[in-house]
Protein backbone atom coordinates (compact mmCIF):
# COMPACT_ATOMS: atom_id res chain seq x y z
CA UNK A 1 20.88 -39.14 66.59
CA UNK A 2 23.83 -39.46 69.28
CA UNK A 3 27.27 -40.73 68.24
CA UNK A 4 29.49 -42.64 70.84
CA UNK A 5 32.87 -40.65 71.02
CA UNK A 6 35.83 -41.24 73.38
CA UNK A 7 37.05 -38.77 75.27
CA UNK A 8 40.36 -40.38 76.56
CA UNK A 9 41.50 -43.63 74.97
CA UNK A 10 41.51 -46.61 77.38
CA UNK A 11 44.08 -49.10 77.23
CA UNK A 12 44.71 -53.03 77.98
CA UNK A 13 46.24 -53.66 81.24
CA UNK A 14 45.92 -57.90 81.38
CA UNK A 15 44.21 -60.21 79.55
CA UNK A 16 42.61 -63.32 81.00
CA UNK A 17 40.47 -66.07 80.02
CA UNK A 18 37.41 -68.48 81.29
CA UNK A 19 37.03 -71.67 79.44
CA UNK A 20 35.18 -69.71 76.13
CA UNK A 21 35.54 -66.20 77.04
CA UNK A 22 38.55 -63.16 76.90
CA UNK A 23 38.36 -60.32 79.75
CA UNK A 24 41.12 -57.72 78.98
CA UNK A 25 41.16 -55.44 81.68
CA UNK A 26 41.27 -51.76 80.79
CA UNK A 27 43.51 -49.11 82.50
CA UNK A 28 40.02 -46.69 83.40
CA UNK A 29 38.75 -49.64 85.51
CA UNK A 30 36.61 -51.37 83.28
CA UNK A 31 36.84 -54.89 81.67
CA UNK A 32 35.99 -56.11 78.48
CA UNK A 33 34.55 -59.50 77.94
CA UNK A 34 34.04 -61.47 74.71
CA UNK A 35 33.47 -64.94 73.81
CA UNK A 36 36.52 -67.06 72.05
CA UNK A 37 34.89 -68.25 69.73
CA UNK A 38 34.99 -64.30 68.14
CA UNK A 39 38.55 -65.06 67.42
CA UNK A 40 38.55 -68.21 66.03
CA UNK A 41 42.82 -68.38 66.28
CA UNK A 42 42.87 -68.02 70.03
CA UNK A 43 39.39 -70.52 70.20
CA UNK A 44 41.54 -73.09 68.57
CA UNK A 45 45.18 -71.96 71.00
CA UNK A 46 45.93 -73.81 73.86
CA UNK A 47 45.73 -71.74 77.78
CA UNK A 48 49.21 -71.77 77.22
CA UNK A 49 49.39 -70.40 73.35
CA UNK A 50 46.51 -67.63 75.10
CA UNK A 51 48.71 -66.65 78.33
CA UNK A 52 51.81 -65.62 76.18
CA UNK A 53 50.40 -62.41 74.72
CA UNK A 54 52.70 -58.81 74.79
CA UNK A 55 51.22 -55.29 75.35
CA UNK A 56 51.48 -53.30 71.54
CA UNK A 57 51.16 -49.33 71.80
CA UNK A 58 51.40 -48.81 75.40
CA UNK A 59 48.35 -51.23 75.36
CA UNK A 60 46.69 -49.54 72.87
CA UNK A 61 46.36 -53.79 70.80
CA UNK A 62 47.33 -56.98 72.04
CA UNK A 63 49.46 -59.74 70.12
CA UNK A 64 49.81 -63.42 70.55
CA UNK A 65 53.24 -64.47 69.03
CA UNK A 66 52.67 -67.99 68.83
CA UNK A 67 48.99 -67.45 67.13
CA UNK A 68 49.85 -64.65 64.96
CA UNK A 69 46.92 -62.79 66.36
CA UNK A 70 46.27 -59.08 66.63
CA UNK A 71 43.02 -57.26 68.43
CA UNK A 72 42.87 -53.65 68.92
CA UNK A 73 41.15 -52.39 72.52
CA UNK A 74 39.03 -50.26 70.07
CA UNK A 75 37.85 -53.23 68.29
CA UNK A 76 37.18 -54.92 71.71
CA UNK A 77 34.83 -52.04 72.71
CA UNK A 78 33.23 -51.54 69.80
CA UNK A 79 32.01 -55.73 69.35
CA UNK A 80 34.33 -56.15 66.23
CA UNK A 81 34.41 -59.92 65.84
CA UNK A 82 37.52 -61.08 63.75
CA UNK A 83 37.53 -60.72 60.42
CA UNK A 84 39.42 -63.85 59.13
CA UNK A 85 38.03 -65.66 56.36
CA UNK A 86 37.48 -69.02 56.38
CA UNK A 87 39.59 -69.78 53.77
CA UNK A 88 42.83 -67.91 55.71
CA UNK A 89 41.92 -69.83 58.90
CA UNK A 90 41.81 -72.97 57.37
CA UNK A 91 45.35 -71.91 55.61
CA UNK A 92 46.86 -70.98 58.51
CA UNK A 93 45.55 -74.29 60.55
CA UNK A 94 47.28 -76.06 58.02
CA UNK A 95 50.67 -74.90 58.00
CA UNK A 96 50.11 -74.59 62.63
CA UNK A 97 49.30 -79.00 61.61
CA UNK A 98 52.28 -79.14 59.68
CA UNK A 99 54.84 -76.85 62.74
């Protein structure tokens, strides 16, 4: 059996979006694409909620402010989805309905 193991961390550079579908750009050349609907917080953002994210850890995560969204790079490569539950998403929709 082989295990995957990194030999140098790679790190977000930009982040950009298609109409249902993140590319972050990595700083070793590659990009990363998923589809939104993996994070179902920036499905439901508007382009402009999506387009105001900051760099965390030298690009090591990015965060949305306005979303209240965190992904790690490492979660990116590996195909982690979100792990939200329903019941917070629905929670947090509420109180974004009531802002």
């Amino acid at each position: 059996m082989s295990i995957l193991t990194l030999e140098r961390e790679a790190f977000a550079q930009s982040v950009g979006f298609t109409e249902d579908s993140m590319v972050v750009c990595l700083d070793d050349g590659r990009s990363v694409s998923v589809p939104l609907a993996w994070f179902p917080r920036l499905s439901v953002g508007t382009q402009a909620e999506r387009e105001k994210y900051e760099l965390i850890g030298d690009g090591e995560g990015i965060h949305w402010p306005e979303l209240d969204e965190d992904i790690s790079v490492e979660g990116l490569i590996a195909g982690r989805r979100s792990s939200e539950s329903a019941d917070s998403l629905t929670r947090w929709l509420s109180k974004r309905g009531s802002m």
